[in-house]
N, C-alpha and C. Protein backbone atom coordinates (compact mmCIF):
# COMPACT_ATOMS: atom_id res chain seq x y z
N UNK A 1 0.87 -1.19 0.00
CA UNK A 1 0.00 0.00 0.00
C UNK A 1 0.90 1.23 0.00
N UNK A 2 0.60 2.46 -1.04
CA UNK A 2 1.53 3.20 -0.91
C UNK A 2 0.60 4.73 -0.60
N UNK A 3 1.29 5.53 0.17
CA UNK A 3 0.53 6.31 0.78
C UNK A 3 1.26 7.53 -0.27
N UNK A 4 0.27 8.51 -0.43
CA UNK A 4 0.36 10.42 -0.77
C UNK A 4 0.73 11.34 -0.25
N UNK A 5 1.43 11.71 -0.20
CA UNK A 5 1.69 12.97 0.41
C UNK A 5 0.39 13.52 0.79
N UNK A 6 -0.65 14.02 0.01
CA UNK A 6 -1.58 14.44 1.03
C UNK A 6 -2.44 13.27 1.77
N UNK A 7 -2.47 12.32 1.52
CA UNK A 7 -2.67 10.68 2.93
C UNK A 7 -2.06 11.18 3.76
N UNK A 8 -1.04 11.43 4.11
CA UNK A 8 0.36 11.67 4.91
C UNK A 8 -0.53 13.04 5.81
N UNK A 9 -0.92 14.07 5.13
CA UNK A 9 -1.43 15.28 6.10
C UNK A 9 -2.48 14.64 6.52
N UNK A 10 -3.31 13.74 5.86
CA UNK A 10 -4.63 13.24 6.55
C UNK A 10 -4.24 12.14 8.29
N UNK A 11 -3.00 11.74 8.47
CA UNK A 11 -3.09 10.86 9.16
C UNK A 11 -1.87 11.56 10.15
N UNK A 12 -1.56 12.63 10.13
CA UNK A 12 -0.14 12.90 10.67
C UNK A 12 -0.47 12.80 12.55
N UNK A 13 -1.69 13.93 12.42
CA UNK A 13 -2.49 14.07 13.61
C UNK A 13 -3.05 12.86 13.97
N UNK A 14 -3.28 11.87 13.56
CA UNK A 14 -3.36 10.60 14.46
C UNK A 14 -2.16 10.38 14.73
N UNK A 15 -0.84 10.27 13.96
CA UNK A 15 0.48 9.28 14.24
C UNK A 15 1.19 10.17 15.56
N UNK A 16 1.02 11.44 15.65
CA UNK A 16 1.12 12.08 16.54
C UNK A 16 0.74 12.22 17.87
N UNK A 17 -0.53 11.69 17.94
CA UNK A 17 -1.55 11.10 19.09
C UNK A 17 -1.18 10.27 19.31
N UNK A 18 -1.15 9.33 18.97
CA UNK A 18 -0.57 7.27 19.05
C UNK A 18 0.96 8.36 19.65
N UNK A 19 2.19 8.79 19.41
CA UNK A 19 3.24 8.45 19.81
C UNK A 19 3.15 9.43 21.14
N UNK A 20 2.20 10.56 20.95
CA UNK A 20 1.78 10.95 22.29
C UNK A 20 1.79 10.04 23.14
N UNK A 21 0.72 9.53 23.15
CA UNK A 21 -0.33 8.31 23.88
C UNK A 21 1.11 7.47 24.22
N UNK A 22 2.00 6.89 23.28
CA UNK A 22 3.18 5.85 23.58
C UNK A 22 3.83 6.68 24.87
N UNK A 23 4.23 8.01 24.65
CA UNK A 23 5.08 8.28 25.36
C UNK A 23 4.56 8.70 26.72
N UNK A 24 3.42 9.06 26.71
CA UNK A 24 2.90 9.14 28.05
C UNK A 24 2.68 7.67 28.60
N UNK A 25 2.14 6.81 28.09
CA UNK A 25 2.67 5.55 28.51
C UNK A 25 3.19 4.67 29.49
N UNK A 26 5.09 5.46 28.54
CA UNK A 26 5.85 4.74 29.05
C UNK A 26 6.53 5.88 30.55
N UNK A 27 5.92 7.15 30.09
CA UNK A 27 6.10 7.92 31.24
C UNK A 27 5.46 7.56 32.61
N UNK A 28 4.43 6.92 32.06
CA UNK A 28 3.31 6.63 33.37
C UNK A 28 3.71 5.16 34.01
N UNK A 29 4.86 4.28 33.12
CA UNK A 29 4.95 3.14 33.67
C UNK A 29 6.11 2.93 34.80
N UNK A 30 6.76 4.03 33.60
CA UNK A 30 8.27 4.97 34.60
C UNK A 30 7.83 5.31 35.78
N UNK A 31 7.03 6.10 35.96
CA UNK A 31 6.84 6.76 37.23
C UNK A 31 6.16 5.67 37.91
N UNK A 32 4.86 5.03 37.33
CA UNK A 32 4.66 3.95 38.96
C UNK A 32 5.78 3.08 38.96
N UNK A 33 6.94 2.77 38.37
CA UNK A 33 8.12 2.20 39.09
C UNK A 33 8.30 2.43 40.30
N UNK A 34 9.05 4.02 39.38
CA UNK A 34 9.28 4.62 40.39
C UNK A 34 8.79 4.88 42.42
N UNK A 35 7.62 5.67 41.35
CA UNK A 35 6.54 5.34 42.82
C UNK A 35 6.03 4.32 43.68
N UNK A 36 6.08 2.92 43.16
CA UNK A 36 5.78 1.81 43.85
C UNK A 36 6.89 1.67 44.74
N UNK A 37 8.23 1.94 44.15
CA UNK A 37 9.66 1.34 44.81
C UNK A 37 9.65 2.58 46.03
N UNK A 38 9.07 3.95 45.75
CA UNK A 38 8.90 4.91 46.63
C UNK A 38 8.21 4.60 48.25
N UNK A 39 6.99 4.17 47.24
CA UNK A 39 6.15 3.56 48.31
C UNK A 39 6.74 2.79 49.32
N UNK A 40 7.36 1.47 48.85
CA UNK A 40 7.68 0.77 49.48
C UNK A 40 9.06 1.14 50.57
N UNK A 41 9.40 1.95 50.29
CA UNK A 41 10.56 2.72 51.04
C UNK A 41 10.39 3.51 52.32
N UNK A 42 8.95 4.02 51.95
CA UNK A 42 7.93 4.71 52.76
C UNK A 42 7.33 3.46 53.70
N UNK A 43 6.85 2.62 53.21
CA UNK A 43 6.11 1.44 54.19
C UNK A 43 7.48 1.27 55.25
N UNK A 44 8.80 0.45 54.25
CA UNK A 44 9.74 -0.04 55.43
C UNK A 44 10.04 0.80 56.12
N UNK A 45 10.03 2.52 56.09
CA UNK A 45 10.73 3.02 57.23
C UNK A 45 9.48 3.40 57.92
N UNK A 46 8.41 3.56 57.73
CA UNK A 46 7.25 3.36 58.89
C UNK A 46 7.06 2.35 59.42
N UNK A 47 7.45 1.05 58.86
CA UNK A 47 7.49 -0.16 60.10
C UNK A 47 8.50 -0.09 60.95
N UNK A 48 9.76 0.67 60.15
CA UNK A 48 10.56 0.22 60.78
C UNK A 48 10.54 1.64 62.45
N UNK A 49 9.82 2.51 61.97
CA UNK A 49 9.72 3.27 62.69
C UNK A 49 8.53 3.21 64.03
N UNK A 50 7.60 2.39 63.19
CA UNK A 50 6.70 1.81 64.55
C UNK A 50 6.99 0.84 65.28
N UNK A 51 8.03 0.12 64.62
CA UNK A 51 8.93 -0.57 65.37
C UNK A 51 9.55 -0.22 66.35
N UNK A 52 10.29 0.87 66.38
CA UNK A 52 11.36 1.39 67.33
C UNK A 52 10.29 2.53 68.40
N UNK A 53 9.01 2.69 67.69
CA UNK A 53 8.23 3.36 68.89
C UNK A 53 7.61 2.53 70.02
N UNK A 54 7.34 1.18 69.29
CA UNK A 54 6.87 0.14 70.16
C UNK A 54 7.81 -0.31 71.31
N UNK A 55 9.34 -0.05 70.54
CA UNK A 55 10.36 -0.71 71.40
C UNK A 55 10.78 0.49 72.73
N UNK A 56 10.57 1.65 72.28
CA UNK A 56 10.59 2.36 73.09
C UNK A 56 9.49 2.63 73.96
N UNK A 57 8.22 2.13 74.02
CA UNK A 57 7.29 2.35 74.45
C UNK A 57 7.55 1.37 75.81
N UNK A 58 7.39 0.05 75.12
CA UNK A 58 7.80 -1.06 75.94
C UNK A 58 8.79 -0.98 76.87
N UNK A 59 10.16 0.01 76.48
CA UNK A 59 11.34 0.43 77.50
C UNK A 59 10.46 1.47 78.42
N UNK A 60 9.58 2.39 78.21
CA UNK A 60 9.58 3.45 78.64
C UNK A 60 8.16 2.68 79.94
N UNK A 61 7.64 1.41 79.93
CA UNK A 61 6.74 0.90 80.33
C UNK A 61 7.45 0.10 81.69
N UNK A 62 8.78 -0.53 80.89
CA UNK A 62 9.71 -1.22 81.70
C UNK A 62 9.87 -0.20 82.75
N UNK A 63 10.41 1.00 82.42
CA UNK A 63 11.14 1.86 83.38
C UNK A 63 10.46 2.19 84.26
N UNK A 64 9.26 2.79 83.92
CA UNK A 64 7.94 3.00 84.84
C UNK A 64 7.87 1.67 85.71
N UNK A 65 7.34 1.10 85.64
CA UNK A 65 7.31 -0.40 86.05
C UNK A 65 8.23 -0.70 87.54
N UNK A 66 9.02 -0.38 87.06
CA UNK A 66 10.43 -0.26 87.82
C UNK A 66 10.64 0.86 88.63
N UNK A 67 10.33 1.81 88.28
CA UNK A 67 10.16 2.83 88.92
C UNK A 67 9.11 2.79 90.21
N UNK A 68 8.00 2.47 89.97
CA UNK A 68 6.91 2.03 90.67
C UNK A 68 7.17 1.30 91.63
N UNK A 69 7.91 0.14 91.39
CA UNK A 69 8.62 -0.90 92.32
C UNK A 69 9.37 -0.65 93.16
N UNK A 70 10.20 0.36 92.65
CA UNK A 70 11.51 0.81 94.09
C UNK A 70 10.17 1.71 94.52
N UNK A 71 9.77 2.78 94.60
CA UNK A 71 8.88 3.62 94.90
C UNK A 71 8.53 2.90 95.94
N UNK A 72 7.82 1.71 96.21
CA UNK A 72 7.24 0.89 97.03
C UNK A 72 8.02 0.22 97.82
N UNK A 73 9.05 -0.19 97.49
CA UNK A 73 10.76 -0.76 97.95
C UNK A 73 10.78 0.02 99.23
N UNK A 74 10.95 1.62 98.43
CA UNK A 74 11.79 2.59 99.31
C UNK A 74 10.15 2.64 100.54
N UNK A 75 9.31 2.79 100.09
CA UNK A 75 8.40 3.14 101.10
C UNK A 75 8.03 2.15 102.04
N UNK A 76 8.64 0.85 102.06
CA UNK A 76 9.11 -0.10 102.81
C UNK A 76 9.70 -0.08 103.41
N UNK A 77 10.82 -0.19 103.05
CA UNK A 77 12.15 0.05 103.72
C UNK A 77 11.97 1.48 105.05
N UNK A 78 11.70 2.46 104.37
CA UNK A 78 11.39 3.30 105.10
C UNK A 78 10.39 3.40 106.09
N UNK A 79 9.66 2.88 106.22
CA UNK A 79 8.48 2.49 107.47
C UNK A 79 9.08 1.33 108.32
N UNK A 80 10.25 0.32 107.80
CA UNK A 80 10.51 -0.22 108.53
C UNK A 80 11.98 0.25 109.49
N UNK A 81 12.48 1.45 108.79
CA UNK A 81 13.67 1.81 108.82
C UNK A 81 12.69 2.92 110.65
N UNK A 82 11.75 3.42 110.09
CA UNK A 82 11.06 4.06 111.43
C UNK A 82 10.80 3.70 112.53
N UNK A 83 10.13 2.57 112.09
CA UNK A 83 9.79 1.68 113.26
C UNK A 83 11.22 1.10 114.36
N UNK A 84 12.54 0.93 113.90
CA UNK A 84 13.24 0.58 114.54
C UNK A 84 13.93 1.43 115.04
N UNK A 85 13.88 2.89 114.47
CA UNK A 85 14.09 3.90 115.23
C UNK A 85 13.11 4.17 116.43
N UNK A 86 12.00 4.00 116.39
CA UNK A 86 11.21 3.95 117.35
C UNK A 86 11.08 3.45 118.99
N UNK A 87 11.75 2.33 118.16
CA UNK A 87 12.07 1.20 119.16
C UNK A 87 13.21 1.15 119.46
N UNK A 88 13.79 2.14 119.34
CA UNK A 88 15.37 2.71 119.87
C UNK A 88 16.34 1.32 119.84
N UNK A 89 16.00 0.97 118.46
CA UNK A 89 16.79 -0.32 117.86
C UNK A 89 18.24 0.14 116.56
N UNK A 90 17.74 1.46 116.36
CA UNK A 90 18.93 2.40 115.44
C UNK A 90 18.51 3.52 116.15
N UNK A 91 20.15 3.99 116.49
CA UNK A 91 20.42 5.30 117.31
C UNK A 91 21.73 4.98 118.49
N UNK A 92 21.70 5.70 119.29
CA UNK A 92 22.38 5.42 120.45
C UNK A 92 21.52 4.53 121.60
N UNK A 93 22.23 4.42 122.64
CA UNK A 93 21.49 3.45 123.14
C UNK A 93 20.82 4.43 124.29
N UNK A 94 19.85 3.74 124.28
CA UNK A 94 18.22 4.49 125.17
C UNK A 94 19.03 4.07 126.80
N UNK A 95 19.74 4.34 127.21
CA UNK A 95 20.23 3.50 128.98
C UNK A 95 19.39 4.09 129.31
N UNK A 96 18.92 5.28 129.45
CA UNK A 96 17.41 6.00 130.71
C UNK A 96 16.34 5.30 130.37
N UNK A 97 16.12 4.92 129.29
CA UNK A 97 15.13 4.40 129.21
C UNK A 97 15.16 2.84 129.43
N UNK A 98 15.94 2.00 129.66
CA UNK A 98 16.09 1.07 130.02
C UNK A 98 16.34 0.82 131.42
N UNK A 99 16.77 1.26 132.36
CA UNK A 99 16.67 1.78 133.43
C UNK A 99 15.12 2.34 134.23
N UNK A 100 14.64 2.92 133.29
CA UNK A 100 13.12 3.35 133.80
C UNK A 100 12.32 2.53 133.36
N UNK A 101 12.26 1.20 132.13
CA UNK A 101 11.68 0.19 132.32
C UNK A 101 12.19 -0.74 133.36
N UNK A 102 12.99 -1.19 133.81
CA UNK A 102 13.25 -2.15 134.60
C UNK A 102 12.88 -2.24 135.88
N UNK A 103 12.37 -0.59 136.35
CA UNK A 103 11.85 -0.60 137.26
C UNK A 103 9.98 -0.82 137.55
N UNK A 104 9.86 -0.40 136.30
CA UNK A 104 8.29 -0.65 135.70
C UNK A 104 8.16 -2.04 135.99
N UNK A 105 8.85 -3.14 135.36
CA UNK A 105 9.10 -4.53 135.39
C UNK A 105 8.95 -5.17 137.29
N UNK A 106 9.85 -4.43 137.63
CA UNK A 106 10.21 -4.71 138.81
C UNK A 106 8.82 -4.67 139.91
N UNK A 107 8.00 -3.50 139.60
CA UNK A 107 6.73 -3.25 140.16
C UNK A 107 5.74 -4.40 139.31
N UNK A 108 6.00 -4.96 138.98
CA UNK A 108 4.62 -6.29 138.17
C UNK A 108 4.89 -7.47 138.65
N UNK A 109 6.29 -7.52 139.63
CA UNK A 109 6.14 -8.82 140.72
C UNK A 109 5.87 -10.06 139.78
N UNK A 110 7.41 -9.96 138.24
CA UNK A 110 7.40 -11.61 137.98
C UNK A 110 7.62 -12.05 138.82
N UNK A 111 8.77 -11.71 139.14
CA UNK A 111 9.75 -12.38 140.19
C UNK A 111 9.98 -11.65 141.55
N UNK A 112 10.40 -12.70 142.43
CA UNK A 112 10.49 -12.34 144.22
C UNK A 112 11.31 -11.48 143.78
N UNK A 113 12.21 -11.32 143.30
CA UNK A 113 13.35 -9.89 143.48
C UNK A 113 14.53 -10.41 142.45
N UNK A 114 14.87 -9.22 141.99
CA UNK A 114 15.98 -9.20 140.98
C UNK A 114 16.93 -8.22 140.96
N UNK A 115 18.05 -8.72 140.55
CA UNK A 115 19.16 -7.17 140.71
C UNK A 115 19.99 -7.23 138.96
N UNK A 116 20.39 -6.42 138.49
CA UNK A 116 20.95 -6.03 137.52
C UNK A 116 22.19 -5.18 137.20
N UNK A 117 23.03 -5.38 136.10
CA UNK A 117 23.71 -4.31 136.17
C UNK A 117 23.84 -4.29 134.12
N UNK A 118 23.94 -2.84 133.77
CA UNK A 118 24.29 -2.74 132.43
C UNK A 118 25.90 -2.22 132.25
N UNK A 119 26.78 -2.75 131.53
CA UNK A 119 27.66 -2.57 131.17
C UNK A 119 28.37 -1.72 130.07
N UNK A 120 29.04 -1.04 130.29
CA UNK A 120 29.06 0.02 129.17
C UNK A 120 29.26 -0.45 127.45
N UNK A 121 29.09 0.13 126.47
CA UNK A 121 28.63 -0.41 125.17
C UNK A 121 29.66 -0.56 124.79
N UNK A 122 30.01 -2.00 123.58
CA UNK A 122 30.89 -2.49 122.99
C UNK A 122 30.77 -2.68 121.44
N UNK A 123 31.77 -2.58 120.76
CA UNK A 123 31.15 -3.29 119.73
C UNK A 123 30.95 -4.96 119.69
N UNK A 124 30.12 -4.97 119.20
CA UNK A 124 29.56 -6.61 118.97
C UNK A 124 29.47 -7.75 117.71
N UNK A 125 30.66 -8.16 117.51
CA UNK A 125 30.32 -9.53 116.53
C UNK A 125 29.15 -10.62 116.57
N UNK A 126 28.56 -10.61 116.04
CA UNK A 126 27.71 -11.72 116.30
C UNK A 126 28.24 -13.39 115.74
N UNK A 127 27.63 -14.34 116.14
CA UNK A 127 28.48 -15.51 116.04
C UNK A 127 28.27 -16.01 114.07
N UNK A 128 27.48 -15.45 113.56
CA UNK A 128 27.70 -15.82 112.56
C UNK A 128 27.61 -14.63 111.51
N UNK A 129 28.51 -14.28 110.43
CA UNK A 129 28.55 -12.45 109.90
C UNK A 129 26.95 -12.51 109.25
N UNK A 130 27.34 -11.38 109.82
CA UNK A 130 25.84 -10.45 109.17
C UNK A 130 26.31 -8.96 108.34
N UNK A 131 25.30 -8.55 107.38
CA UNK A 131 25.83 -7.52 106.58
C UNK A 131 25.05 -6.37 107.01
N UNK A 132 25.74 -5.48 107.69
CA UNK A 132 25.35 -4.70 108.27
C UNK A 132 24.56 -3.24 107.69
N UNK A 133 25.39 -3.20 106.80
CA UNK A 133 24.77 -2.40 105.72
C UNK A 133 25.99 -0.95 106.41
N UNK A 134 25.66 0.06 106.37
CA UNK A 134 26.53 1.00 106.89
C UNK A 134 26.29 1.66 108.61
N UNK A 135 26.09 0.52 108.96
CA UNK A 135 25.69 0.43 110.40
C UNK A 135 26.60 -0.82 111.59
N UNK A 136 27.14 0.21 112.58
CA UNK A 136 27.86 -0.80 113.31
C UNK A 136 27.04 -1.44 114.54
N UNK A 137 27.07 -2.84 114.89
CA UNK A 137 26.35 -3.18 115.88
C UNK A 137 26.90 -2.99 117.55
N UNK A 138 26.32 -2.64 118.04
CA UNK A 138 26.46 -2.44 119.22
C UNK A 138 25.99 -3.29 120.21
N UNK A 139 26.86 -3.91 121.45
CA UNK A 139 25.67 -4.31 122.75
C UNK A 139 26.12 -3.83 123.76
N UNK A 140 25.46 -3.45 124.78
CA UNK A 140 25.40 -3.12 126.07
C UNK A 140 25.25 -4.61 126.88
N UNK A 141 25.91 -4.94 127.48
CA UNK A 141 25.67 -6.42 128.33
C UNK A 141 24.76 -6.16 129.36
N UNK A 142 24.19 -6.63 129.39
CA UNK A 142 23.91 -6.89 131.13
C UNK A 142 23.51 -8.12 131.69
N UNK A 143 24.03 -8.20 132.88
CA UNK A 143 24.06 -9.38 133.63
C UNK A 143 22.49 -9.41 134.95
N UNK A 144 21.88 -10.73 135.33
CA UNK A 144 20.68 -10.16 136.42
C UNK A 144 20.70 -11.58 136.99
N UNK A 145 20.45 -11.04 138.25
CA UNK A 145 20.67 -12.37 139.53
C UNK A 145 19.19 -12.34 139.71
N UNK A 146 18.83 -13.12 139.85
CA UNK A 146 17.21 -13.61 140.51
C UNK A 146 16.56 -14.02 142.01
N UNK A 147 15.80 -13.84 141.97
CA UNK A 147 15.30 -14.82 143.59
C UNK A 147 14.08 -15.62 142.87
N UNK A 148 13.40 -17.16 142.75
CA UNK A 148 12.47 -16.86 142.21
C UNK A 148 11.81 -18.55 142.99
N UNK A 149 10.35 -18.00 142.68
CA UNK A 149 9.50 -19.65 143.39
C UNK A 149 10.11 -19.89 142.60
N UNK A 150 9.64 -20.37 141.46
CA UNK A 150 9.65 -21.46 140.27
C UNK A 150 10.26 -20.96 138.87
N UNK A 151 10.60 -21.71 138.18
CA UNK A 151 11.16 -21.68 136.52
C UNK A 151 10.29 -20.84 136.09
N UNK A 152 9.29 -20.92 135.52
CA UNK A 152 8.02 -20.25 134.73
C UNK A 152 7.85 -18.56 135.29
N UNK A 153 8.50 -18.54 136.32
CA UNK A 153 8.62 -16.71 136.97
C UNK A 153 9.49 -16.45 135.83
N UNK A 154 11.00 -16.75 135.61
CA UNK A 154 11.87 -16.61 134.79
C UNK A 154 11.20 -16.17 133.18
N UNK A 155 10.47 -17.20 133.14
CA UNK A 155 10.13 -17.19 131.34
C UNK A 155 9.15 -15.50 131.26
N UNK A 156 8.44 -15.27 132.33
CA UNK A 156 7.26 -14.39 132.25
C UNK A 156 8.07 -12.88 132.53
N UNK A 157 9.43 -12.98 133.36
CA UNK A 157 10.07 -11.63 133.44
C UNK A 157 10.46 -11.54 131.86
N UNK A 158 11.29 -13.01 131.26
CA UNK A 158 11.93 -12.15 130.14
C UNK A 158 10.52 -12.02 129.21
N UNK A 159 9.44 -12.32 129.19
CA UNK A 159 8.14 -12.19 127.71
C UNK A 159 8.12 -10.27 127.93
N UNK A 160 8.23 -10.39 129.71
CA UNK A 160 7.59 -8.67 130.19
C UNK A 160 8.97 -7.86 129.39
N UNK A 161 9.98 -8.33 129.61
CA UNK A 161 10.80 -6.95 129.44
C UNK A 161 11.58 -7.19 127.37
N UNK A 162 10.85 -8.31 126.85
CA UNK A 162 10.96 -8.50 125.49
C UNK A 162 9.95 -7.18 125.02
N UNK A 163 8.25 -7.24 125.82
CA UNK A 163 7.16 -6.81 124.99
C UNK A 163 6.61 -5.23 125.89
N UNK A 164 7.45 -4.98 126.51
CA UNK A 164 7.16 -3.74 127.09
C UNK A 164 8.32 -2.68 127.12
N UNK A 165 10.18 -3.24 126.71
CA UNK A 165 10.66 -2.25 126.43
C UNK A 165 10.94 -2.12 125.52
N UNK A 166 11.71 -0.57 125.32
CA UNK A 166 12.68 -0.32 124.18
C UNK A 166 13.52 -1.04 123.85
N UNK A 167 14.21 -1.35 122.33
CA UNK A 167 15.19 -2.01 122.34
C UNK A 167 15.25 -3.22 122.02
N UNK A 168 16.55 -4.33 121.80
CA UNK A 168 16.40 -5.20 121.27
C UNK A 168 17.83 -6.03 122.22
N UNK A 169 16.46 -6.80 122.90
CA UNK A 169 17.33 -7.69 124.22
C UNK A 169 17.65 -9.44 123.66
N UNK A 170 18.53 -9.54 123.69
CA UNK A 170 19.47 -10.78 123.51
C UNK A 170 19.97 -11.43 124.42
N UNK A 171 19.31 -12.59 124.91
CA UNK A 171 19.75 -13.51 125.95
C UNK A 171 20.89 -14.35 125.60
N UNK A 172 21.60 -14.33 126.45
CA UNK A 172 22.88 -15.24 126.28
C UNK A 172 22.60 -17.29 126.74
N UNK A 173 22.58 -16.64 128.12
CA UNK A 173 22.66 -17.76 129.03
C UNK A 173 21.75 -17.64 130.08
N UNK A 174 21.49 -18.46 131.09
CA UNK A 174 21.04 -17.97 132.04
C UNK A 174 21.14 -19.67 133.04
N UNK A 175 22.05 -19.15 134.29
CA UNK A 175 21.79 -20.76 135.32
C UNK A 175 21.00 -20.83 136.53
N UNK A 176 20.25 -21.67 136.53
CA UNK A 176 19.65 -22.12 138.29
C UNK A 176 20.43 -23.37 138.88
N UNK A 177 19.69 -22.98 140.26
CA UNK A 177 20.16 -23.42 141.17
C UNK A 177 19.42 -23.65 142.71
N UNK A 178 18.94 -24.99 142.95
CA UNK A 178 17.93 -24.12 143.92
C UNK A 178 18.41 -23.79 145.16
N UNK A 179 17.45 -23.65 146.19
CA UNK A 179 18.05 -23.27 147.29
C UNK A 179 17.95 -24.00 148.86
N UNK A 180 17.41 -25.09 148.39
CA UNK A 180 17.18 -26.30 149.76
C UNK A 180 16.21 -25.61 150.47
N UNK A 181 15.26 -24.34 150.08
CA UNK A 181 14.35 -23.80 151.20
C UNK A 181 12.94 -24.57 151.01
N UNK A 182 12.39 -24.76 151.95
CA UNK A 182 11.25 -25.69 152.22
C UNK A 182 10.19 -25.16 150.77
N UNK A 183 9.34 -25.98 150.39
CA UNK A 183 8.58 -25.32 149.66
C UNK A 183 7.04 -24.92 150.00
N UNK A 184 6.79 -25.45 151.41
CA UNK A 184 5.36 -24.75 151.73
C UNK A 184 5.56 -23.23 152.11
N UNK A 185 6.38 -22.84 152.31
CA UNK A 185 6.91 -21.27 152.42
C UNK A 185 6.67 -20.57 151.27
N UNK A 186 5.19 -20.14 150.74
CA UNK A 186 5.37 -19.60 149.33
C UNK A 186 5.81 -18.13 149.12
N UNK A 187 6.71 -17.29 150.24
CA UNK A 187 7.42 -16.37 150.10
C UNK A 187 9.03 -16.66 150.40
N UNK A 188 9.33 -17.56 150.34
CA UNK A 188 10.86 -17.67 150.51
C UNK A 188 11.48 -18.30 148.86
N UNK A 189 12.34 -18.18 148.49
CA UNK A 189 13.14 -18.65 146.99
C UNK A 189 13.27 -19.87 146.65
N UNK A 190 12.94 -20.35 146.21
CA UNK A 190 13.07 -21.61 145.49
C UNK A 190 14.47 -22.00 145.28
N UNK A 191 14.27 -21.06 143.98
CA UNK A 191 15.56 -20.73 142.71
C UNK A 191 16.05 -19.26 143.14
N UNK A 192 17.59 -19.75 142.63
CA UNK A 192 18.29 -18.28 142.08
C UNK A 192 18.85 -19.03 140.54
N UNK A 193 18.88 -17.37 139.49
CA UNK A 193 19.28 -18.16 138.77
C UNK A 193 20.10 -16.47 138.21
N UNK A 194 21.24 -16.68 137.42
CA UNK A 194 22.12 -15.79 137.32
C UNK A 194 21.79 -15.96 135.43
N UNK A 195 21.39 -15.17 134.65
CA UNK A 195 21.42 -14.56 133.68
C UNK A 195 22.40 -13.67 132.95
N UNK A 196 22.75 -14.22 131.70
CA UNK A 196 23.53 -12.51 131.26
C UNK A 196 22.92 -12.56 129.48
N UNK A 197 23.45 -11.08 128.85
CA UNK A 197 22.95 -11.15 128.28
C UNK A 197 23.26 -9.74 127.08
N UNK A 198 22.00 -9.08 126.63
CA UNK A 198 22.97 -7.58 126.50
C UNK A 198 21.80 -6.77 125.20
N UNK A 199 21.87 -5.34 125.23
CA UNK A 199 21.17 -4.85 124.31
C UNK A 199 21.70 -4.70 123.74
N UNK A 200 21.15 -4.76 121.83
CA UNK A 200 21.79 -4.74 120.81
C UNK A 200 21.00 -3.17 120.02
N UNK A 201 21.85 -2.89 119.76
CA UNK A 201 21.32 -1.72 118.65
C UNK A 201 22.55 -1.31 117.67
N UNK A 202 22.04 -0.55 116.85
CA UNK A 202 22.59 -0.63 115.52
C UNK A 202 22.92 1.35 115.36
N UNK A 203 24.02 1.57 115.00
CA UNK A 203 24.84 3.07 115.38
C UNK A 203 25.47 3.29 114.15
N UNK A 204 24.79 4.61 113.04
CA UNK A 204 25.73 4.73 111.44
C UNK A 204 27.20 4.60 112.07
N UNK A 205 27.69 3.99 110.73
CA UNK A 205 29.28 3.98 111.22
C UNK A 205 29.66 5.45 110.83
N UNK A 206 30.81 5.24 111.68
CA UNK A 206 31.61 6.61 111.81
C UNK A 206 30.37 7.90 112.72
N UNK A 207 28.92 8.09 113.16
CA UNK A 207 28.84 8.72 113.87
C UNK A 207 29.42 8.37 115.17
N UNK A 208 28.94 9.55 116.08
CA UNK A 208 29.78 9.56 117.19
C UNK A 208 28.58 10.35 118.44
């Protein structure tokens, strides 16, 4: 088929359209390449970015978490850290006040009669280590002679002076012995029995 020069003006404006049409096309196939591979560049760094918000979320959940926990730790610790100040178990040692219980004690008639003495404060190892934390232990000894009817006087002085004083009393030893006195005599001694022993409390190191 052979075409005319004026065929040729009749069809130019189509062949022109068609290579339009081609080239937009291949422009449009170009670009969603492009743009798909865009896209996808866009997706991975938003996963990868909700990724690292999640991971930080989860840290920032941890920390809280944790945070919360000592919070409660410390408010432990600290109510119990009071209470033994209270009980003049951390500090110096309460001697007036141990002294003015013993006489309290003394008026509740466990025992027929008792004598005592406290010894001035030492430091104190205990028999197996303990971690003291930044606190040195201390005891005050004291030693107590008895007069008493029976055994069971003994047990009821030390429950009285465990649950009515200050402090934190540590029995060592304690010996009887009786005394050959008749026993229908229910005011004369049974027993003597010699006790020792000592308060313990706990003093920051290096105060003074």
């Amino acid at each position: 088929m052979t075409l005319a020069k004026s065929d040729f003006t009749l069809i130019k404006w189509g062949v022109i359209a068609f290579l339009l049409a081609m080239a937009a096309g291949g422009s449009a196939l170009v670009y969603s390449s492009i743009y798909s591979s865009r896209a996808k560049q866009a997706l991975s760094s938003a996963q990868h970015q909700m990724n690292d918000a999640r991971r930080l979320l989860g840290d920032a959940r941890s920390r809280l978490f944790s945070t919360q926990e000592d919070q409660k730790k410390m408010a432990a610790y600290a109510q119990e850290y009071d209470d033994l100040v209270k009980r003049s178990i951390i500090g110096s040692e309460p001697r007036l006040d141990w002294i003015e219980g013993m006489d309290k004690i003394r008026k509740q008639h466990y025992v027929l009669d008792f004598k005592y003495a406290i010894a001035p404060q030492q430091p104190y190892t205990p028999p197996l280590p303990v971690d003291s934390g930044g606190y040195d232990l201390k005891l005050s000894t004291m030693t107590l002679h008895f007069d008493l009817l029976h055994e069971e006087q003994l047990m009821h002085f030390f429950d009285a002076l465990q649950s009515s004083m200050k402090g934190r009393f540590i029995l060592d030893r304690c010996a009887l012995e009786r005394t050959g006195a008749s026993p229908e005599n229910g005011t004369v001694p049974q027993l003597k029995a010699e006790c020792s022993g000592g308060w313990l409390t706990l003093q920051k190191r290096g105060a003074k």
